[in-house]
Protein backbone atom coordinates (compact mmCIF):
# COMPACT_ATOMS: atom_id res chain seq x y z
CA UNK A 1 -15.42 -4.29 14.33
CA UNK A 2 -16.65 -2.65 11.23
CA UNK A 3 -13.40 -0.53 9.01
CA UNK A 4 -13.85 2.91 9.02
CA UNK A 5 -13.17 3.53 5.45
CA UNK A 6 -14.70 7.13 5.29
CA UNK A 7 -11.65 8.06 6.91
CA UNK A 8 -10.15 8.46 3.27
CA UNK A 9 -12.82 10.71 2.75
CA UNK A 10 -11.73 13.48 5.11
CA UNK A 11 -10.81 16.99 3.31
CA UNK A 12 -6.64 17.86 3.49
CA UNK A 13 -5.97 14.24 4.80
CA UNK A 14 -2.95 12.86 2.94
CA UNK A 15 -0.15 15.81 2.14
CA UNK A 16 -0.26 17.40 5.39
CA UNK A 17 1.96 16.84 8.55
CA UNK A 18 -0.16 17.46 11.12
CA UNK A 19 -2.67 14.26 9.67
CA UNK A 20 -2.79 11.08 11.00
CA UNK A 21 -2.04 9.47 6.87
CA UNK A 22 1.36 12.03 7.08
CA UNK A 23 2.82 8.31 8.58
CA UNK A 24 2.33 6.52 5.58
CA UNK A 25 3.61 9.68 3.51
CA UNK A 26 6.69 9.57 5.52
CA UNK A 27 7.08 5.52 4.99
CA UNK A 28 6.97 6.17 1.42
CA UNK A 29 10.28 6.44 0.68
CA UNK A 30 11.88 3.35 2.13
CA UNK A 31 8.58 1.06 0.40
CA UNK A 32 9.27 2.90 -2.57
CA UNK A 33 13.01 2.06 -2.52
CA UNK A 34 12.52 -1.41 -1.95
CA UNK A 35 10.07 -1.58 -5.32
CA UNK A 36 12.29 0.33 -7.25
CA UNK A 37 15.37 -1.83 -6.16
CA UNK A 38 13.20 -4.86 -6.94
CA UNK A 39 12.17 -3.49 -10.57
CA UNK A 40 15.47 -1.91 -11.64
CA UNK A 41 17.95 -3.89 -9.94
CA UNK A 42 16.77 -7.37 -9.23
CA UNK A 43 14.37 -7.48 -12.38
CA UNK A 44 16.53 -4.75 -14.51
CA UNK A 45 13.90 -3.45 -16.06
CA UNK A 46 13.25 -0.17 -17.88
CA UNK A 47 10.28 1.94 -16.08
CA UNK A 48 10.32 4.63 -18.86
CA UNK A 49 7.29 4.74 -20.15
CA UNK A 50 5.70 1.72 -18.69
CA UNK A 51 2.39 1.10 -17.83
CA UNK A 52 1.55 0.83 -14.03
CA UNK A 53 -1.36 0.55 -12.08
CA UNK A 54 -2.15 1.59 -8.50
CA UNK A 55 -4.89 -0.04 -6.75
CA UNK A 56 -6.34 1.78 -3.69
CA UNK A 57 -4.18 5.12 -4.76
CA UNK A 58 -5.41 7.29 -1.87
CA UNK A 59 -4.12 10.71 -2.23
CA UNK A 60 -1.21 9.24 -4.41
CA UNK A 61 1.62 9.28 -2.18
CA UNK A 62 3.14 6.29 -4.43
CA UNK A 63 1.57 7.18 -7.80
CA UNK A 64 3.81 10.45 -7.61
CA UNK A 65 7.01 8.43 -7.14
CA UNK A 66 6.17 5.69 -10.04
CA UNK A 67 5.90 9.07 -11.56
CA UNK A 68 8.70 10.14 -11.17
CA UNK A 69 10.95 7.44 -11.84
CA UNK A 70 9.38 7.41 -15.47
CA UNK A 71 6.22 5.13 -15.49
CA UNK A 72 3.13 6.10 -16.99
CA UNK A 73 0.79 5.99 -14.04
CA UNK A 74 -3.13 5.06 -13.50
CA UNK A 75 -4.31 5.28 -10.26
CA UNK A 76 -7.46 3.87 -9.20
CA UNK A 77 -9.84 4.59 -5.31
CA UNK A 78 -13.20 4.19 -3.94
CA UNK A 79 -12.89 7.56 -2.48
CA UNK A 80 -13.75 10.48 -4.52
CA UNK A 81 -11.91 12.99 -2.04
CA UNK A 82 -8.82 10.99 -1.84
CA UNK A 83 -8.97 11.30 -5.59
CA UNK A 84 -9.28 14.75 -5.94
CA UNK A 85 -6.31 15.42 -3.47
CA UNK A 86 -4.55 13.19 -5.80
CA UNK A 87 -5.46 15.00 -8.63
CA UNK A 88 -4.72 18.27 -6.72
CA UNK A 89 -1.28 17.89 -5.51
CA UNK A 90 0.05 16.15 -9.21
CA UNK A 91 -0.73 18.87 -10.70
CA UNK A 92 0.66 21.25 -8.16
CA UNK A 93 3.93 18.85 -8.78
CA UNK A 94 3.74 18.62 -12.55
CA UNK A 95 3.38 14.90 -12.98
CA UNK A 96 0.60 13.54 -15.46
CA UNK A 97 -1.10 11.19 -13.19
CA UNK A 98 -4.23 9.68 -14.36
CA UNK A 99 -7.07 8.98 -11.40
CA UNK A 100 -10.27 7.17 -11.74
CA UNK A 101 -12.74 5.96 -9.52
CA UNK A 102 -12.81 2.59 -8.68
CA UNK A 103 -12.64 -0.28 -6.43
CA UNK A 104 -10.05 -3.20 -6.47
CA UNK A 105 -12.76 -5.51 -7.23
CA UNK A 106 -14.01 -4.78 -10.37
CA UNK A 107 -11.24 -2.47 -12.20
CA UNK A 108 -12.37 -0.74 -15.38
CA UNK A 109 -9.33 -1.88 -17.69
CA UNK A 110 -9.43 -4.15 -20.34
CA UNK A 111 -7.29 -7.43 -20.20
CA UNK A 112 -4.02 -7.36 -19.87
CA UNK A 113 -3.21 -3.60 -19.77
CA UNK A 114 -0.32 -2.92 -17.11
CA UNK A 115 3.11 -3.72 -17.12
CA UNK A 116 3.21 -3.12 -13.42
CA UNK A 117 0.41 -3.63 -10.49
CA UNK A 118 0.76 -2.45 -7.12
CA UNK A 119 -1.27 -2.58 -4.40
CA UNK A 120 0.03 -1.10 -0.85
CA UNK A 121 -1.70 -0.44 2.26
CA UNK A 122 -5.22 -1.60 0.42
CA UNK A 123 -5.70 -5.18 0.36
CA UNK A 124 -6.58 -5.11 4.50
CA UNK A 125 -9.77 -2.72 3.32
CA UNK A 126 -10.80 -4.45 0.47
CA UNK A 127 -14.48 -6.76 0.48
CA UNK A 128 -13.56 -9.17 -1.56
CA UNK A 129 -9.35 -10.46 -1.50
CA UNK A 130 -10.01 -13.33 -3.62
CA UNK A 131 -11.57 -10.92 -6.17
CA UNK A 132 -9.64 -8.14 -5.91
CA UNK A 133 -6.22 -10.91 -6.58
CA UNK A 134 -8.67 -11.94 -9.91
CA UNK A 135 -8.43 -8.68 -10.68
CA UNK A 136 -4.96 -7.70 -10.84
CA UNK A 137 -4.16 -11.05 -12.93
CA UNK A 138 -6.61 -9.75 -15.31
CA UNK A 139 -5.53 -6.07 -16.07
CA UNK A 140 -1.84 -7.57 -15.54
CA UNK A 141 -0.09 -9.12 -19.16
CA UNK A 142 1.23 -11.90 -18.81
CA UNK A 143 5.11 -11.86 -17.76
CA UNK A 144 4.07 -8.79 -16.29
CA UNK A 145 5.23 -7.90 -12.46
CA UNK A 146 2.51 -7.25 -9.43
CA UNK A 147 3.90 -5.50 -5.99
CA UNK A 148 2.42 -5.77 -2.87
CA UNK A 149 2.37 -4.15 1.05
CA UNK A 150 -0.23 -5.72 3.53
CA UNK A 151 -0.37 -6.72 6.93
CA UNK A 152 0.18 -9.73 8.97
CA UNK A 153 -2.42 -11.11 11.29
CA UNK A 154 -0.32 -12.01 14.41
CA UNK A 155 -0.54 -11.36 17.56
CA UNK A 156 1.72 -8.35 16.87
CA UNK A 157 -0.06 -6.81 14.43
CA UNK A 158 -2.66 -7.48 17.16
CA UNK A 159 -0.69 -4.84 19.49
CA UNK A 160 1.30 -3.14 17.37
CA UNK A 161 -1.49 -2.07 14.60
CA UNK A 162 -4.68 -1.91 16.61
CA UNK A 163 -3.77 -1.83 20.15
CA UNK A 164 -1.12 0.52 20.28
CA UNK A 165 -1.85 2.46 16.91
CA UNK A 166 -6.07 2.97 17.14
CA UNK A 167 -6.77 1.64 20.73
CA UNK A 168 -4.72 2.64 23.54
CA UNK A 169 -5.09 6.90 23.81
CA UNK A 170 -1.48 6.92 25.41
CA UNK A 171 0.29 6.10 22.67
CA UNK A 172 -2.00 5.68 19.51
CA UNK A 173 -1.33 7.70 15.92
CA UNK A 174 -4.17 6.24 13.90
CA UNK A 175 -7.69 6.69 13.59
CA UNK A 176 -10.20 4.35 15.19
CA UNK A 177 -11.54 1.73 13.05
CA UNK A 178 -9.25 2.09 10.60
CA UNK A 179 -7.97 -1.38 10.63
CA UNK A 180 -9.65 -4.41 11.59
CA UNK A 181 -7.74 -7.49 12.59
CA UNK A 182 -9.45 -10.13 11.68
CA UNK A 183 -8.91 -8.54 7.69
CA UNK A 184 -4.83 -8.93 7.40
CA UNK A 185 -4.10 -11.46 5.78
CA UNK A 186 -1.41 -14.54 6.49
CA UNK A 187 1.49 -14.57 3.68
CA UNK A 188 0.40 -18.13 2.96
CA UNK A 189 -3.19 -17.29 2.40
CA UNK A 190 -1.89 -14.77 0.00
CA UNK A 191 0.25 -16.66 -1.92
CA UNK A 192 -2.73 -19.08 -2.04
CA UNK A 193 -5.12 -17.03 -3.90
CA UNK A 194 -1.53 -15.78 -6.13
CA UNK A 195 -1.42 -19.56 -7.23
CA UNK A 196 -5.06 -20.24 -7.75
CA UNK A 197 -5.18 -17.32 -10.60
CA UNK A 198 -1.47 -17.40 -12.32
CA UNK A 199 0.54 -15.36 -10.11
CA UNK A 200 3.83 -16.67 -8.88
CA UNK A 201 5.18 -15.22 -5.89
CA UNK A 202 9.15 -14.49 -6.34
CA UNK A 203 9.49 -12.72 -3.09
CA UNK A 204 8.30 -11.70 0.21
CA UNK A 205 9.70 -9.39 3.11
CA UNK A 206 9.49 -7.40 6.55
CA UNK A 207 8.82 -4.47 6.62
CA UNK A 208 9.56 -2.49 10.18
CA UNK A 209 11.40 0.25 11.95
CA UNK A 210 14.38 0.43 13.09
CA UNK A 211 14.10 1.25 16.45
CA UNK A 212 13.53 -0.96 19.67
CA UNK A 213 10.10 -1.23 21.18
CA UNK A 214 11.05 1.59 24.36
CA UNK A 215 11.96 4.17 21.36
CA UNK A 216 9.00 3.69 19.16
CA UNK A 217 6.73 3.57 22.69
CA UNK A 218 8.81 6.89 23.56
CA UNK A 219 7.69 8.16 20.21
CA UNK A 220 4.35 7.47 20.17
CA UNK A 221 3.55 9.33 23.69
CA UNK A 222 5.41 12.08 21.88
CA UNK A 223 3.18 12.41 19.29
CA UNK A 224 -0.18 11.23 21.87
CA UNK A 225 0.99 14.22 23.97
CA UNK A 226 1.33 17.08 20.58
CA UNK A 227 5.51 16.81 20.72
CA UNK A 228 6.11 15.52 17.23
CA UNK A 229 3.61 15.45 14.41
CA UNK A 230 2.58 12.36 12.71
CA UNK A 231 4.90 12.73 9.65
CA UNK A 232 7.69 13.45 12.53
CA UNK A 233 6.39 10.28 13.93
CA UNK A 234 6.67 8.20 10.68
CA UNK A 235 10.33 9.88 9.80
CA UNK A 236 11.93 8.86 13.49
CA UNK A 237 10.53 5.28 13.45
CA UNK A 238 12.99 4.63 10.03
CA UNK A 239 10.98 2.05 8.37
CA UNK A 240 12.73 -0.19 6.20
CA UNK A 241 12.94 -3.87 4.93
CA UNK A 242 13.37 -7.10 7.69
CA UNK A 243 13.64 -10.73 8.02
CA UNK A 244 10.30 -10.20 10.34
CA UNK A 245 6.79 -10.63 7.88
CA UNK A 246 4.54 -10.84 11.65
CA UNK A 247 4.12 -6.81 11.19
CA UNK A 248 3.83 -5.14 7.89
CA UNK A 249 5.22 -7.88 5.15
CA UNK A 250 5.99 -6.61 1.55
CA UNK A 251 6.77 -8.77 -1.83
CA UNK A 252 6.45 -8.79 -5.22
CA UNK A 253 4.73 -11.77 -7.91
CA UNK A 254 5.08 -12.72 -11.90
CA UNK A 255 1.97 -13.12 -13.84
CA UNK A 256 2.67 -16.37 -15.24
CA UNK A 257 3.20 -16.91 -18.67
CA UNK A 258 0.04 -17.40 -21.28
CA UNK A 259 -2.05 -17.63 -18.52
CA UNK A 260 -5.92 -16.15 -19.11
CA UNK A 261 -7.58 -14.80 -16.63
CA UNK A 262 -11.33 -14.70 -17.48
CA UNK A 263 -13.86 -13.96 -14.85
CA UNK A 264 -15.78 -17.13 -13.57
């Protein structure tokens, strides 16, 4: 199966309820929590004014909360639609956001230039993982802090993110195509390519909602059958953090010290 990624490209896609993306606006919040716990809390580290990169922005339902919390954001995506909704709705909310297109593969930044990378919901769609990981230890300085959100491949994410979300009519809420299995990647073969270009992995965790497997299958005919939208959808399932990493699995690495990063 071939990812749809001209899905992103689809007018009024990300800010609006009725849209299958209004999910991942409505997980926001919890991911966003959990990387702002890690930053401020576990790391105690001042966001004001630091430099922070988003790879695979979309319509920049995370770049708006770095935002807010004080960073000075950069968000980067292949899609020049998902871009300009970006661009649209910061505005609208008064945050200086800036957007430029690009793909995680070859980044337009010199060396070393964030504080903070983060990368959510992207690394599943991108050509090249190894690259794209070469990458962020480039644009990252050293000491510096990279956060992550990817996907599993188990035979859950088998049911739960392509069965059950794109396949099966009855209960699905995302697009066709939009995901291809055989793309998510193990937590070992990410932490892998973290080790073969200076990136130590500090932490890694679930991410699911809580609610059993009857409520989230009630749910989902709910929103098959035009009860709920998909941003009600993504609010009642109450995503958070979990011991479980077979589903969605979350985590944050340190750019070693000293380290270069040159391109081979």
């Amino acid at each position: 199966m071939v990812v749809d990624n001209d899905l992103y490209n689809a007018p009024d896609s990300w800010w609006r309820d009725d849209q299958p993306f209004a999910t991942l606006q409505a997980f926001t919040p919890a991911r966003f929590a959990y990387f702002h716990k890690v930053l401020t809390e576990t790391l105690e580290l001042d966001l004001a004014d630091t430099p922070v990169l988003d790879i695979g922005c979309g319509g920049g339902l995370l770049a708006e909360e770095f935002s807010r919390a004080g960073c000075r954001v950069t968000g980067i995506d292949p899609s020049r639609t998902s871009l300009a909704a970006a661009g649209e709705h910061a505005k609208e909310s008064g945050l200086d956001i800036e957007y430029k297109h690009a793909v995680a593969e070859r980044l337009p930044f010199p060396d070393n230039s964030f504080d903070l990378v983060y990368c959510c919901d992207t690394l599943e769609h991108v050509t090249d993982t190894d690259q794209a990981i070469r990458e962020v230890a480039r644009v990252l300085r050293p000491g510096g802090y990279y956060l992550y959100d990817t996907i599993n491949r188990t035979f859950r994410s088998w049911i739960g993110m392509i069965k059950m979300a794109q396949d099966w009519k009855s209960v699905s809420w995302a697009p066709r195509d939009l995901h291809d299995w055989r793309k998510f990647i193990k937590p070992a073969e990410l932490w892998a390519l973290f080790a073969a270009h200076g990136l130590d992995n500090r932490e890694t965790v679930g991410f699911a909602p809580d609610r059993g497997p009857r409520e989230i299958l009630r749910l989902a005919r709910s929103r098959a059958r035009g009860r709920i939208t998909y941003g009600e959808l993504g609010r009642q399932l109450r995503m958070g953090t979990a011991k479980d990493t077979s589903g969605i699995y979350a985590g944050y690495a340190r750019n070693t010290e000293g380290k270069t990063h040159a391109k081979q």
